[in-house]
C-alpha atoms as a PDB file:
ATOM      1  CA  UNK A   1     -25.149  14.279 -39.480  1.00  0.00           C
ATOM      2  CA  UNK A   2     -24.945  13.217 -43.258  1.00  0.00           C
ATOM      3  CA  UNK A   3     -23.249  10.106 -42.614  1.00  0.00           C
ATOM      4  CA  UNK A   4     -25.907   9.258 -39.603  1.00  0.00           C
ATOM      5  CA  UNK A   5     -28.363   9.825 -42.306  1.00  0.00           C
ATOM      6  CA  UNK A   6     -27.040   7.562 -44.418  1.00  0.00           C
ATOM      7  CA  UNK A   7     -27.336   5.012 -41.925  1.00  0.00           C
ATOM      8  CA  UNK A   8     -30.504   5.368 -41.133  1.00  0.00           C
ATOM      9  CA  UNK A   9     -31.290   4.747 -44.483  1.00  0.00           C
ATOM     10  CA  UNK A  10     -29.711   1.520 -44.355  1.00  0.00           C
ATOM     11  CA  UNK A  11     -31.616   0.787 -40.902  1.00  0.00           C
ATOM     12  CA  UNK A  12     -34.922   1.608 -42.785  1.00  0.00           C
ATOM     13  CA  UNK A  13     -34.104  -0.434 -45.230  1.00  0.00           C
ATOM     14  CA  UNK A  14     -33.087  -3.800 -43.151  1.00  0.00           C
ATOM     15  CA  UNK A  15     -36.616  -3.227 -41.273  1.00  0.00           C
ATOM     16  CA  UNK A  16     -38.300  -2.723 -44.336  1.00  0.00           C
ATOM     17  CA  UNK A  17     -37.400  -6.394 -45.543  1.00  0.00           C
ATOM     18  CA  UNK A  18     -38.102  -7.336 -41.964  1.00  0.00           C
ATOM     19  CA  UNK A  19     -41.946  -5.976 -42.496  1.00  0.00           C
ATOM     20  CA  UNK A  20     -41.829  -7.470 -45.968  1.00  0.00           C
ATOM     21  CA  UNK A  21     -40.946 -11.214 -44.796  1.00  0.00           C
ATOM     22  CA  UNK A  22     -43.577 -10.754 -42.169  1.00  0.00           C
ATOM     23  CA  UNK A  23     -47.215  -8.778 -44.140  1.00  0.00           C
ATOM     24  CA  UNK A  24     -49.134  -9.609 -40.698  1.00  0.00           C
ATOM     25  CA  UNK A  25     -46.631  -7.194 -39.023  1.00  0.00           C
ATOM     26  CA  UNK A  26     -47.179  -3.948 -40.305  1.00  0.00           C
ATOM     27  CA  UNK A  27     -45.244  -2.037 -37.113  1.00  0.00           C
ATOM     28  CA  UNK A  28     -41.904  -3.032 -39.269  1.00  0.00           C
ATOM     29  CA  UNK A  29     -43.256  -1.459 -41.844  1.00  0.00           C
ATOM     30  CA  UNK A  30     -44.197   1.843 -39.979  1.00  0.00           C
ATOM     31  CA  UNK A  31     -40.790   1.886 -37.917  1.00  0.00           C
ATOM     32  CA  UNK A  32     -39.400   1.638 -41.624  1.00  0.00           C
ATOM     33  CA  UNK A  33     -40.920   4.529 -42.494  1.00  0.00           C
ATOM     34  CA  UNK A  34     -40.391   6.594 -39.513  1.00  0.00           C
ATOM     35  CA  UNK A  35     -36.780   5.932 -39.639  1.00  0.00           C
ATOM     36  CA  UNK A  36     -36.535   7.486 -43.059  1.00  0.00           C
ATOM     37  CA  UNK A  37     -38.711  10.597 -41.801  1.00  0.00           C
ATOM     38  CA  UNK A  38     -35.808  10.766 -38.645  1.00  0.00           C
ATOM     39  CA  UNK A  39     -32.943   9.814 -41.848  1.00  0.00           C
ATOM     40  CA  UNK A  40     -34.381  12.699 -43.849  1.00  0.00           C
ATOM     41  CA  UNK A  41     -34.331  15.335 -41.122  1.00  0.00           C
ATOM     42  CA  UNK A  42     -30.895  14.479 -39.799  1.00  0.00           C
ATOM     43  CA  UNK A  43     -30.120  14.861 -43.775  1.00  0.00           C
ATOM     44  CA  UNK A  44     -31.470  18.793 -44.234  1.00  0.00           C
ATOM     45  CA  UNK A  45     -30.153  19.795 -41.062  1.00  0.00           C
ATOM     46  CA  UNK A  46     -26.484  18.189 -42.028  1.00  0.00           C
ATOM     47  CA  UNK A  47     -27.195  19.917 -45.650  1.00  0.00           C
ATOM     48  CA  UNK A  48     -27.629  23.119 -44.057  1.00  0.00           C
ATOM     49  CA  UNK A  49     -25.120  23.139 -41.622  1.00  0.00           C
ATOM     50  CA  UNK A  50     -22.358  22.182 -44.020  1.00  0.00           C
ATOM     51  CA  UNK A  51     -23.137  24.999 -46.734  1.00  0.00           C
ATOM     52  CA  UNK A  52     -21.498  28.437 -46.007  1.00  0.00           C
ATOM     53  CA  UNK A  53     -23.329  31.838 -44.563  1.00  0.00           C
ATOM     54  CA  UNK A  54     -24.417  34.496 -46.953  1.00  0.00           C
ATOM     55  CA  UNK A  55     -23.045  36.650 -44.941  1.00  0.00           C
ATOM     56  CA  UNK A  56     -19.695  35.257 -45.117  1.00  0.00           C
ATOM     57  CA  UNK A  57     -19.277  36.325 -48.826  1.00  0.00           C
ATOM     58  CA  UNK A  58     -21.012  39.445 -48.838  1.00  0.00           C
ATOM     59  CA  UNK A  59     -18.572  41.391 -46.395  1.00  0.00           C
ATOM     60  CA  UNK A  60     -15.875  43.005 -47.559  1.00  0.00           C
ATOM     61  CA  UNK A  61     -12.433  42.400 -46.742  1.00  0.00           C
ATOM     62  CA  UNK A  62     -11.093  45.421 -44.286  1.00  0.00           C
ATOM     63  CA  UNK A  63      -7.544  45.652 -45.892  1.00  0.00           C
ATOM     64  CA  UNK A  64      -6.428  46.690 -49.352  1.00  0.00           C
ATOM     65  CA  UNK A  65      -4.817  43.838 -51.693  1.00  0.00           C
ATOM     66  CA  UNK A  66      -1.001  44.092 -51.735  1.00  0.00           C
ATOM     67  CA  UNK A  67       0.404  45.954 -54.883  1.00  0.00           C
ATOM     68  CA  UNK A  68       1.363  43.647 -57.533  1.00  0.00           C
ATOM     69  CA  UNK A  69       5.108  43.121 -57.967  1.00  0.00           C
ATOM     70  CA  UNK A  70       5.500  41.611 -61.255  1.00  0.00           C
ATOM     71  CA  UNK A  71       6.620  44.602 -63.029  1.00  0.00           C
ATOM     72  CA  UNK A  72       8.641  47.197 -62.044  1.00  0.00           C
ATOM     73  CA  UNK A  73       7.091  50.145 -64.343  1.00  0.00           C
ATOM     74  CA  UNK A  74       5.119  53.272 -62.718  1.00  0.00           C
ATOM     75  CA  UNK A  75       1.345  53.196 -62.490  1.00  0.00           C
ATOM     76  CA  UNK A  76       0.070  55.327 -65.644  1.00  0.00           C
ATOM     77  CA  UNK A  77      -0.734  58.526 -64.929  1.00  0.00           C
ATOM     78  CA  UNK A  78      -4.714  59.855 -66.127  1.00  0.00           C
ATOM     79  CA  UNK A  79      -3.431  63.080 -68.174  1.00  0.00           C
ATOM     80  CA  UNK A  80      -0.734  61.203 -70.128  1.00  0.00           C
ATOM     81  CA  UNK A  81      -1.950  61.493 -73.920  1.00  0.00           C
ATOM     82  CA  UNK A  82      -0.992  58.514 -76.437  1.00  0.00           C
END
């Protein structure tokens, strides 16, 4: 959807010249402009698509993360006294 935006843009652009060359002709000018309302709509809805849920992030995995295995020493134990 972003990259059809993106060519709209470019369409609205070409017709924009178009009503530009030709002042008595303003329905260039308006299809110009309509094109970029259609480009900016195809935009937000691409935008919105592509970003990730909220909800994605804010559940919680179900399983525990594995133990690390970088050292081979006993977790500490809470009454042990330094």
């Amino acid at each position: 959807m972003i990259v059809a935006s993106l060519l709209l843009v470019a369409v609205a652009a070409v017709l924009l010249f178009v009503g530009l060359l030709r002042p008595a002709d303003l329905g260039w000018v308006y299809a110009s402009i309509a094109t970029c309302v259609l480009a900016a709509l195809l935009l937000a809805a691409g935008a919105r698509r592509a970003r990730p849920s909220r909800r994605q992030g804010a559940q919680a995995p179900d399983t525990d993360p594995p133990p690390s295995s970088w050292t081979s020493a006993p977790p500490p134990h809470d009454d042990e006294r330094f």
